[in-house]
PDB file of N, CA and C in Angstrom:
ATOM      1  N   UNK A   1     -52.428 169.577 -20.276  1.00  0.00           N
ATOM      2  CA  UNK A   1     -51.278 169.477 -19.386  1.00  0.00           C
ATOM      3  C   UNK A   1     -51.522 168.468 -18.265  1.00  0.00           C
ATOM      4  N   UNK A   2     -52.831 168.420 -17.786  1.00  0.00           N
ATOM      5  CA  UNK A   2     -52.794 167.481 -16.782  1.00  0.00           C
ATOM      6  C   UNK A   2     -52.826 165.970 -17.174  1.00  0.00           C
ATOM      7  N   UNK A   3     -53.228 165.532 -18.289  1.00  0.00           N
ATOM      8  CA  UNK A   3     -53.455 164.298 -18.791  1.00  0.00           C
ATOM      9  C   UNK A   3     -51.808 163.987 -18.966  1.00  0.00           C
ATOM     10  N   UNK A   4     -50.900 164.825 -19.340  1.00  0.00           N
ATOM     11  CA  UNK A   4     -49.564 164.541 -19.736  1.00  0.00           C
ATOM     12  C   UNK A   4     -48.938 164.148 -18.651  1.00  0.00           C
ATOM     13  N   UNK A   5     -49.186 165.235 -17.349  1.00  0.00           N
ATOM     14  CA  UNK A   5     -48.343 165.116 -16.188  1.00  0.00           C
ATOM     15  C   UNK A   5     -48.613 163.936 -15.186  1.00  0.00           C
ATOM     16  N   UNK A   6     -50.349 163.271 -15.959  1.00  0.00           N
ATOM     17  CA  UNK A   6     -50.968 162.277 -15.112  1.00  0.00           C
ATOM     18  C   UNK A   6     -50.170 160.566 -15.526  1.00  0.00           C
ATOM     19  N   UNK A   7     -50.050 160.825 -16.826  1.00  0.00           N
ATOM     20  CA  UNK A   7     -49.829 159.795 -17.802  1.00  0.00           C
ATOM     21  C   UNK A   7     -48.630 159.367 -18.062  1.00  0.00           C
ATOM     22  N   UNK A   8     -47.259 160.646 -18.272  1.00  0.00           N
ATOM     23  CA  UNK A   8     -46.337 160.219 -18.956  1.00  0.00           C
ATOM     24  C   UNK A   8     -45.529 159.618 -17.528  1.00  0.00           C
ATOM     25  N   UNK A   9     -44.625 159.141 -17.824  1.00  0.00           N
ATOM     26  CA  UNK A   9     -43.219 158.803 -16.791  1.00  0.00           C
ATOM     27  C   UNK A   9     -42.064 159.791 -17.527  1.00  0.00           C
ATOM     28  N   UNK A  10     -42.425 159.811 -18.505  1.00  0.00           N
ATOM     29  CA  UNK A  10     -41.081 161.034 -18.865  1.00  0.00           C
ATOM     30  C   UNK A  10     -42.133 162.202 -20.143  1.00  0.00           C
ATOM     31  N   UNK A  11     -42.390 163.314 -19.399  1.00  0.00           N
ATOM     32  CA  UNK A  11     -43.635 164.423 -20.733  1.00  0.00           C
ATOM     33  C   UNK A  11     -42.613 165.020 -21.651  1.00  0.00           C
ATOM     34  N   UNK A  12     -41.157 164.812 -21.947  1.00  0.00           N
ATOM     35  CA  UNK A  12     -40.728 164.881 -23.209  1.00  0.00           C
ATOM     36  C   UNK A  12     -40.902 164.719 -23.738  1.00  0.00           C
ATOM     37  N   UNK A  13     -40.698 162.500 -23.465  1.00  0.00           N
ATOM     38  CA  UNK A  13     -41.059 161.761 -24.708  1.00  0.00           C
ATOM     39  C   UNK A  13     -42.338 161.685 -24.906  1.00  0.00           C
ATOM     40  N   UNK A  14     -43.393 161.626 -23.994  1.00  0.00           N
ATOM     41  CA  UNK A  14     -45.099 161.700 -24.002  1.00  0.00           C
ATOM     42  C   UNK A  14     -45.157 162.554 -25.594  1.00  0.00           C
ATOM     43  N   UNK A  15     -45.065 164.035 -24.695  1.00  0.00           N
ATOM     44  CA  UNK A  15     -45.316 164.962 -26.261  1.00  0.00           C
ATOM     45  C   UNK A  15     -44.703 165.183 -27.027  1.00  0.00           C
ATOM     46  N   UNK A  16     -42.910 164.289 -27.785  1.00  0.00           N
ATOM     47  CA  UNK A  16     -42.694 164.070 -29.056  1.00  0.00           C
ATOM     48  C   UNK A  16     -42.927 163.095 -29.195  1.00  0.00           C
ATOM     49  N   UNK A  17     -43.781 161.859 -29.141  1.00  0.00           N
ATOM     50  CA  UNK A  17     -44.252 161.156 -29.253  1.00  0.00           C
ATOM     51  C   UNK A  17     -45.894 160.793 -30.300  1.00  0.00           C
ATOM     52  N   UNK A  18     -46.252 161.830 -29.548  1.00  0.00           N
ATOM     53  CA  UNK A  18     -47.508 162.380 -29.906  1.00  0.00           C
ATOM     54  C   UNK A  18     -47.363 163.307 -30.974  1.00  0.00           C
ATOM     55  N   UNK A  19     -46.465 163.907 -31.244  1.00  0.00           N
ATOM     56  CA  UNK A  19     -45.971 165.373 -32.381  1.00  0.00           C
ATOM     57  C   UNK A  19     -45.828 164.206 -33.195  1.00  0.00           C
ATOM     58  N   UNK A  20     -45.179 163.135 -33.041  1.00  0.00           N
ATOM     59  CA  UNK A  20     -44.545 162.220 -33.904  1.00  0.00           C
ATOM     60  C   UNK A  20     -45.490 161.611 -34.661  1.00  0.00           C
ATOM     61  N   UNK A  21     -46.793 160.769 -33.951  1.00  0.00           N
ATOM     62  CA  UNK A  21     -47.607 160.638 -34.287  1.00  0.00           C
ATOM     63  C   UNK A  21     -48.723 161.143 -35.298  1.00  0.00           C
ATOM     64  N   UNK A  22     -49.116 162.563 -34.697  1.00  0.00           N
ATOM     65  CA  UNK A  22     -49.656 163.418 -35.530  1.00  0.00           C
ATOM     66  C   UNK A  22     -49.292 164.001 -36.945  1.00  0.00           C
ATOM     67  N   UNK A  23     -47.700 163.958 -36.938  1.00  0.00           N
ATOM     68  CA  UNK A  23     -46.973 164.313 -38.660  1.00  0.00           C
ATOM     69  C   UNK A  23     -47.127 163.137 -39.687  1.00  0.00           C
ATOM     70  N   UNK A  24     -46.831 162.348 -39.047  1.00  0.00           N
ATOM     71  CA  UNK A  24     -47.133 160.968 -39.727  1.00  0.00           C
ATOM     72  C   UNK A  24     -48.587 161.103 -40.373  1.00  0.00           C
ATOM     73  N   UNK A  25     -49.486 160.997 -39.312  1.00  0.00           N
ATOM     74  CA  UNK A  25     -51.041 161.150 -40.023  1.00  0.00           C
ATOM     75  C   UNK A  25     -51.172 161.765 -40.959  1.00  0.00           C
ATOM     76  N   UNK A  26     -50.586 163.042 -40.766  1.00  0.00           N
ATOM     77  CA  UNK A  26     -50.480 164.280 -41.964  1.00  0.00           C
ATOM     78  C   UNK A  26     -49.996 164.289 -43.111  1.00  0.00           C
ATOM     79  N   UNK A  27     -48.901 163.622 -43.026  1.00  0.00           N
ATOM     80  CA  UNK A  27     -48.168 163.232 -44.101  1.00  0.00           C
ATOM     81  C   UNK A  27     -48.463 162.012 -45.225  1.00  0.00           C
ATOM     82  N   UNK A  28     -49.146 160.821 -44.326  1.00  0.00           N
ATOM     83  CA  UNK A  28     -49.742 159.682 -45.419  1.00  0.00           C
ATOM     84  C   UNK A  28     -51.506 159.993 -45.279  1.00  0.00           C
ATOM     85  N   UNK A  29     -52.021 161.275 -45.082  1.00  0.00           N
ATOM     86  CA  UNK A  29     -53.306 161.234 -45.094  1.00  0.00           C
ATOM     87  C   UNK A  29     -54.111 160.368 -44.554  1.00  0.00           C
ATOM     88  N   UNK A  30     -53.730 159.912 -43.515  1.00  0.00           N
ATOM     89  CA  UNK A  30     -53.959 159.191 -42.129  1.00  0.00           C
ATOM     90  C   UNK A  30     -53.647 157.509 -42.519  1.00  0.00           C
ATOM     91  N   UNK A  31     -52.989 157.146 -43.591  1.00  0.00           N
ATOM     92  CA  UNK A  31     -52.978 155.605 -44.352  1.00  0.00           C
ATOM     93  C   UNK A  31     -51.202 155.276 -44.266  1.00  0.00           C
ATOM     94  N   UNK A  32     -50.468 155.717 -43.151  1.00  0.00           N
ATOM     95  CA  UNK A  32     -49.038 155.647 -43.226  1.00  0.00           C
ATOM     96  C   UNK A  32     -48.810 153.970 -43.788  1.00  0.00           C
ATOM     97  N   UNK A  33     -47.808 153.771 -44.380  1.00  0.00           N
ATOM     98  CA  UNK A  33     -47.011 152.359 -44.447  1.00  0.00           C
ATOM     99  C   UNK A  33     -46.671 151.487 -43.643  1.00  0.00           C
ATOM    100  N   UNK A  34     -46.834 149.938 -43.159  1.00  0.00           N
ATOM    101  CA  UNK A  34     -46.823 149.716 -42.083  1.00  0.00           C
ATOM    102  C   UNK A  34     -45.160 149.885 -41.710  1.00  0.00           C
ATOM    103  N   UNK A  35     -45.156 149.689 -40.525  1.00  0.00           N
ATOM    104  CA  UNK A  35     -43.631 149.471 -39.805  1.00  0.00           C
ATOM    105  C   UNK A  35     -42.878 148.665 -40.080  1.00  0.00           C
ATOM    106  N   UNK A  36     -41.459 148.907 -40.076  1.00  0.00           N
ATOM    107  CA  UNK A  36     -40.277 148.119 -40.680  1.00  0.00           C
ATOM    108  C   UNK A  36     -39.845 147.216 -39.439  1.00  0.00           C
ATOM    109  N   UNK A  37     -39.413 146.540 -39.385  1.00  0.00           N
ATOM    110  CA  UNK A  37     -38.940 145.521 -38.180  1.00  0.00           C
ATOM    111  C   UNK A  37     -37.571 145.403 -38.191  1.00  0.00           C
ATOM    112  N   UNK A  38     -36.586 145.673 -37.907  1.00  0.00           N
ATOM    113  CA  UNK A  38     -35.206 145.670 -37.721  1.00  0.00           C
ATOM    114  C   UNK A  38     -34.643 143.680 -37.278  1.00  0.00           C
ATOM    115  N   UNK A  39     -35.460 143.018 -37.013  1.00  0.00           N
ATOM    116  CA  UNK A  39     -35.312 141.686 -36.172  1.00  0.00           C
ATOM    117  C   UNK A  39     -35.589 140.864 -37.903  1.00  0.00           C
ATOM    118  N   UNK A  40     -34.193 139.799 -38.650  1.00  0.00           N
ATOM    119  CA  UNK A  40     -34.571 139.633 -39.574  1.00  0.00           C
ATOM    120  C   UNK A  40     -35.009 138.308 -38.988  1.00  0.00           C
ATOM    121  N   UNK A  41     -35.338 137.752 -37.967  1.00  0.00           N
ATOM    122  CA  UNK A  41     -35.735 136.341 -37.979  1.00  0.00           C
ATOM    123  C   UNK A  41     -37.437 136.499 -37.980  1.00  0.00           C
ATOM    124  N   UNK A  42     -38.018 137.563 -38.396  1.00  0.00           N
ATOM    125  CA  UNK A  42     -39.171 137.964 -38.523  1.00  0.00           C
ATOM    126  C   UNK A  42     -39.766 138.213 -39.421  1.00  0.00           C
ATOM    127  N   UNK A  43     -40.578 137.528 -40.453  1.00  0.00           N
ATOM    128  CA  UNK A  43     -41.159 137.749 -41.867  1.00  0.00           C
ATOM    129  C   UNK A  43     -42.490 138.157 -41.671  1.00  0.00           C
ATOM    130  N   UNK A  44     -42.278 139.811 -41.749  1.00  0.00           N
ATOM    131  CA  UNK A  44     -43.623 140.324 -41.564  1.00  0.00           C
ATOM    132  C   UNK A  44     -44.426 139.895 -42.798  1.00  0.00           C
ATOM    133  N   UNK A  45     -44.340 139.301 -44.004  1.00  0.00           N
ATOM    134  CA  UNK A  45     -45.143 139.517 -45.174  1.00  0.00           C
ATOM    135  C   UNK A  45     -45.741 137.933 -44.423  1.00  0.00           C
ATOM    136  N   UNK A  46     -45.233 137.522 -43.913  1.00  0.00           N
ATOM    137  CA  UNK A  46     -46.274 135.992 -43.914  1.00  0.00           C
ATOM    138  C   UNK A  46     -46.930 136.339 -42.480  1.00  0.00           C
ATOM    139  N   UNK A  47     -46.071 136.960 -41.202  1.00  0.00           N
ATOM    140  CA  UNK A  47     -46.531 137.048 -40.268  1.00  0.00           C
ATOM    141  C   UNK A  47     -46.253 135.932 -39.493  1.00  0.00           C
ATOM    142  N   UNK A  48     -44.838 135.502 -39.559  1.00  0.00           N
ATOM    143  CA  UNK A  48     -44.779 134.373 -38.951  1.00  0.00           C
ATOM    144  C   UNK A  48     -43.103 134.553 -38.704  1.00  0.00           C
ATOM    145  N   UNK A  49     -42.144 133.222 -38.045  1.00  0.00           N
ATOM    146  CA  UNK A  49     -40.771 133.143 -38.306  1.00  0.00           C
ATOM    147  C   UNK A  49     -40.584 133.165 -38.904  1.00  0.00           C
ATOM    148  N   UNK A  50     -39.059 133.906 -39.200  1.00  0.00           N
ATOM    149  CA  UNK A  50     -38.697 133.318 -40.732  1.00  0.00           C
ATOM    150  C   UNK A  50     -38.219 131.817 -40.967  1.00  0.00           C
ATOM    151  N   UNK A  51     -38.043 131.040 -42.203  1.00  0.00           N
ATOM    152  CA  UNK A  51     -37.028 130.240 -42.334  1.00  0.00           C
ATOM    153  C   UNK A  51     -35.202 130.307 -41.512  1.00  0.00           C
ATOM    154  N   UNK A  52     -35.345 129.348 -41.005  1.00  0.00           N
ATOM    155  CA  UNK A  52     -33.856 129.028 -40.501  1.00  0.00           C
ATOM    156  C   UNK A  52     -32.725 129.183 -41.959  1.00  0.00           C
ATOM    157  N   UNK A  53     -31.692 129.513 -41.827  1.00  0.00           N
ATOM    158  CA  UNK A  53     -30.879 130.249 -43.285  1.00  0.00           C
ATOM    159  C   UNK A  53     -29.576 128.214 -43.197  1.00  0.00           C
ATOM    160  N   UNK A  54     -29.725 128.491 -44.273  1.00  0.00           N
ATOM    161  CA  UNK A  54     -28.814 126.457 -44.281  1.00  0.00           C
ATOM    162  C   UNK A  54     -27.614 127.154 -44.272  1.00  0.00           C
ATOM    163  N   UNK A  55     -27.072 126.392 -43.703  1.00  0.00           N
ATOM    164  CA  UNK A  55     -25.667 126.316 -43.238  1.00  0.00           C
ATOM    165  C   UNK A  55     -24.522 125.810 -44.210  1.00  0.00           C
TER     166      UNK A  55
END
């Protein structure tokens, strides 16, 4: 409790955050999938920009 009340700016999101965290682990046996990126000018498979789309 004190690390939460020291740490968070809001201990809602702190500890579903952390719940959030921990199911995940549980669930891919600590090897989850990486993260999806919602931003398509972003090509996570190269790790770089994407291509500009022709007009």
């Amino acid at each position: 409790m004190r690390v939460r009340d020291q740490a968070a700016l809001d201990p809602y999101l702190f500890v579903r955050e952390g719940f959030l965290q921990q199911r995940k682990h549980l669930i891919y046996d600590g090897d989850p999938p990486p993260e999806s990126y919602d931003d398509p000018s972003f090509d996570v498979v190269q790790n770089k920009p994407a291509a500009k789309p022709l007009r």
